[in-house]
C-alpha atoms as a PDB file:
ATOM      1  CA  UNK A   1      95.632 100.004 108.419  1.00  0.00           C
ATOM      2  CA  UNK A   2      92.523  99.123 111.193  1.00  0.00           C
ATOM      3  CA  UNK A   3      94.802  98.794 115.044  1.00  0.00           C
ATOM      4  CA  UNK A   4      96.383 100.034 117.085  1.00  0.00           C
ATOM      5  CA  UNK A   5     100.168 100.851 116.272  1.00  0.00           C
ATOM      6  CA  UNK A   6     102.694 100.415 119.371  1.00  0.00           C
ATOM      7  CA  UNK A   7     106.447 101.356 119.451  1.00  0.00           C
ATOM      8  CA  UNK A   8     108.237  98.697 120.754  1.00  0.00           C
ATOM      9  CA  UNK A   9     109.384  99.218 124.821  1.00  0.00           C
ATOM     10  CA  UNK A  10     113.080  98.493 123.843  1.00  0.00           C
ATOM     11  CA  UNK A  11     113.142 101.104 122.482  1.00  0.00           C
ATOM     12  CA  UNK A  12     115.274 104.622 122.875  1.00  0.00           C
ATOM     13  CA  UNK A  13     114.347 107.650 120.663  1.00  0.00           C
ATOM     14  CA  UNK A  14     116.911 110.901 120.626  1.00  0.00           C
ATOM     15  CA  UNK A  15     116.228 113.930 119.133  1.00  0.00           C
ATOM     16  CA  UNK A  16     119.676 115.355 117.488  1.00  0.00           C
ATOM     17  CA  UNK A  17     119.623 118.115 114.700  1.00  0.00           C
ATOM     18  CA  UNK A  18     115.753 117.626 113.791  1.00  0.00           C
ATOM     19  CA  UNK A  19     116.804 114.180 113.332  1.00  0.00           C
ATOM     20  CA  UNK A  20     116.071 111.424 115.365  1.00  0.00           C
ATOM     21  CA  UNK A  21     118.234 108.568 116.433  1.00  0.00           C
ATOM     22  CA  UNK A  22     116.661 105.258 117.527  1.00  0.00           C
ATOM     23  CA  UNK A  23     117.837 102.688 119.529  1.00  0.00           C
ATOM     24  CA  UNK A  24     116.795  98.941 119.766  1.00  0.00           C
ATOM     25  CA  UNK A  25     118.331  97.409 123.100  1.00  0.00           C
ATOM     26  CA  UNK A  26     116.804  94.275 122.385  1.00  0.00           C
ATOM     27  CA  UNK A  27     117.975  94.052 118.570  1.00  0.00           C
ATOM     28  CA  UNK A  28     121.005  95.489 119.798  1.00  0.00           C
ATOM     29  CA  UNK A  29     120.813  97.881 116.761  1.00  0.00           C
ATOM     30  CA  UNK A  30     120.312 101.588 115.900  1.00  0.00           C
ATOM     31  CA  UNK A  31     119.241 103.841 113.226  1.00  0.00           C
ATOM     32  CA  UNK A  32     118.524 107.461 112.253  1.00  0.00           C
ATOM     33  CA  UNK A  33     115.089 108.866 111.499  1.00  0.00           C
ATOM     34  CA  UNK A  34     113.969 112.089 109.555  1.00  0.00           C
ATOM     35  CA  UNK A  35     111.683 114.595 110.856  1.00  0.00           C
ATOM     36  CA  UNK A  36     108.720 113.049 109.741  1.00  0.00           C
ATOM     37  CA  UNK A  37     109.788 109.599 111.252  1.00  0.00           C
ATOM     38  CA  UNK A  38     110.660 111.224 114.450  1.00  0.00           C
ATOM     39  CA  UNK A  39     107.171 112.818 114.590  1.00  0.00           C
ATOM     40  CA  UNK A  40     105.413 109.640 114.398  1.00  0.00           C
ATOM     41  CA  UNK A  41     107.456 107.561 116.639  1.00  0.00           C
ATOM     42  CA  UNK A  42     107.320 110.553 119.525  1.00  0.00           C
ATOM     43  CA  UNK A  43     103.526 110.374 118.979  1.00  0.00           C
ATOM     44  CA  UNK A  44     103.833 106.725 119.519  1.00  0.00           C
ATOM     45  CA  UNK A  45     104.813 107.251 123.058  1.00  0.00           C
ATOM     46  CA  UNK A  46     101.356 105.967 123.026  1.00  0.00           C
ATOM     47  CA  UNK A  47      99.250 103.188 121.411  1.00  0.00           C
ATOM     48  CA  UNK A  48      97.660 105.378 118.057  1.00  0.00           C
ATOM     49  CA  UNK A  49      95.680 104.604 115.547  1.00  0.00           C
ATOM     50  CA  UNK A  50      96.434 105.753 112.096  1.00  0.00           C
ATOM     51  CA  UNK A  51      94.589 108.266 111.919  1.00  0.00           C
ATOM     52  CA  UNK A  52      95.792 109.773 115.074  1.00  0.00           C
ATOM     53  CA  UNK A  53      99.329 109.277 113.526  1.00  0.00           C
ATOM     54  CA  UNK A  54      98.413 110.848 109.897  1.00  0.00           C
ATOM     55  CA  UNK A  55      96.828 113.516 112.081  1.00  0.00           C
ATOM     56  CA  UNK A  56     100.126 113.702 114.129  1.00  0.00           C
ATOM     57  CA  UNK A  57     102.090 114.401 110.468  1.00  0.00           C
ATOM     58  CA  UNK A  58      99.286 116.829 109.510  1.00  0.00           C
ATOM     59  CA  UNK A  59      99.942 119.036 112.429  1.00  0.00           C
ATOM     60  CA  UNK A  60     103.869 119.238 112.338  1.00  0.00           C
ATOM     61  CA  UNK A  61     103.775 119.482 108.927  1.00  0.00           C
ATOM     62  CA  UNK A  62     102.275 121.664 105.886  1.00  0.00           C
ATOM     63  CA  UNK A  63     101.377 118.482 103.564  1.00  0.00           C
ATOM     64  CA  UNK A  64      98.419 117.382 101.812  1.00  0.00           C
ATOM     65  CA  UNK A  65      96.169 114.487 104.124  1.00  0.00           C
ATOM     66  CA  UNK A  66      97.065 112.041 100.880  1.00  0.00           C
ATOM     67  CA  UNK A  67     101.076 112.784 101.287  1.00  0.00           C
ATOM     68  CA  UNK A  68     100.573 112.494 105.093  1.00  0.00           C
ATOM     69  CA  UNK A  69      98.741 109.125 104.588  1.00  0.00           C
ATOM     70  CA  UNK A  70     101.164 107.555 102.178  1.00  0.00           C
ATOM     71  CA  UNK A  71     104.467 108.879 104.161  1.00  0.00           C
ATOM     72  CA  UNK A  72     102.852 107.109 107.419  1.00  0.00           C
ATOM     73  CA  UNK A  73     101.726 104.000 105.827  1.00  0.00           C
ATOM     74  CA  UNK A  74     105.587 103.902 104.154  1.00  0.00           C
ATOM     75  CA  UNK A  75     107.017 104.413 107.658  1.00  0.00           C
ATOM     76  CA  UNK A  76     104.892 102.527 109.475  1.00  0.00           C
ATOM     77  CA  UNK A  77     105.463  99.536 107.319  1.00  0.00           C
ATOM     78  CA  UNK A  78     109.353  99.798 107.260  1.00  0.00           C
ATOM     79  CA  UNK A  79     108.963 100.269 111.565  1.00  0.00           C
ATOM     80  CA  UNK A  80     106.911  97.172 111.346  1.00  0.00           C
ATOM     81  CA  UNK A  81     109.403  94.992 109.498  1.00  0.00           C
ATOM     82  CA  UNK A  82     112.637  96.796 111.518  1.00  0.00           C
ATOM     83  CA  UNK A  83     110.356  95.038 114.564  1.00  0.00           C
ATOM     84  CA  UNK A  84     110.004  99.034 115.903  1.00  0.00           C
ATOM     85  CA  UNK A  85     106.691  99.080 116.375  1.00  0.00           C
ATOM     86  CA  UNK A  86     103.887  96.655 116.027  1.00  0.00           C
ATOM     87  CA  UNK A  87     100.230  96.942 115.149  1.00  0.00           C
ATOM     88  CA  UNK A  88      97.673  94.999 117.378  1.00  0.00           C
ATOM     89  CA  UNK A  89      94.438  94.331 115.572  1.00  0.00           C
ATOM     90  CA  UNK A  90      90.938  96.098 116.681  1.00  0.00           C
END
């Protein structure tokens, strides 16, 4: 994915158990994340690229860089259509 990946500013994150919990004031709507989701949307407290974000999964977790690719494409993609975070072209 070539861009730059933003989490959306309605947007509340809460760590709770190594969880996290996410809530969309603008969508009105809220949802729970797993470690690996929380990792990439706290690293999206800034505008990343991918890279930065598989980099982001590579250091919190003891993966393979292929598992840490497809896990943040997955994510990313499932943020994207949940309106969570978008991706603004390069």
């Amino acid at each position: 994915m070539k861009g730059t990946f933003h989490r959306h500013t309605d947007l509340r994150l809460t760590e709770l158990a190594g969880e996290g919990v996410v809530l969309h004031l603008g969508e009105r709507r809220y949802f729970t994340v797993n470690e690996t989701g929380l990792t990439i949307l706290n690293a999206l407290a800034e505008p990343r690229t991918f890279d930065e974000l598989v980099a982001a999964v590579l250091d919190e977790f003891e993966v393979t860089p292929e598992m840490a690719r497809e896990t943040t494409n997955a994510f990313l993609q499932q943020c994207i259509d949940a309106n969570v975070v978008s991706l603004a072209a390069a």
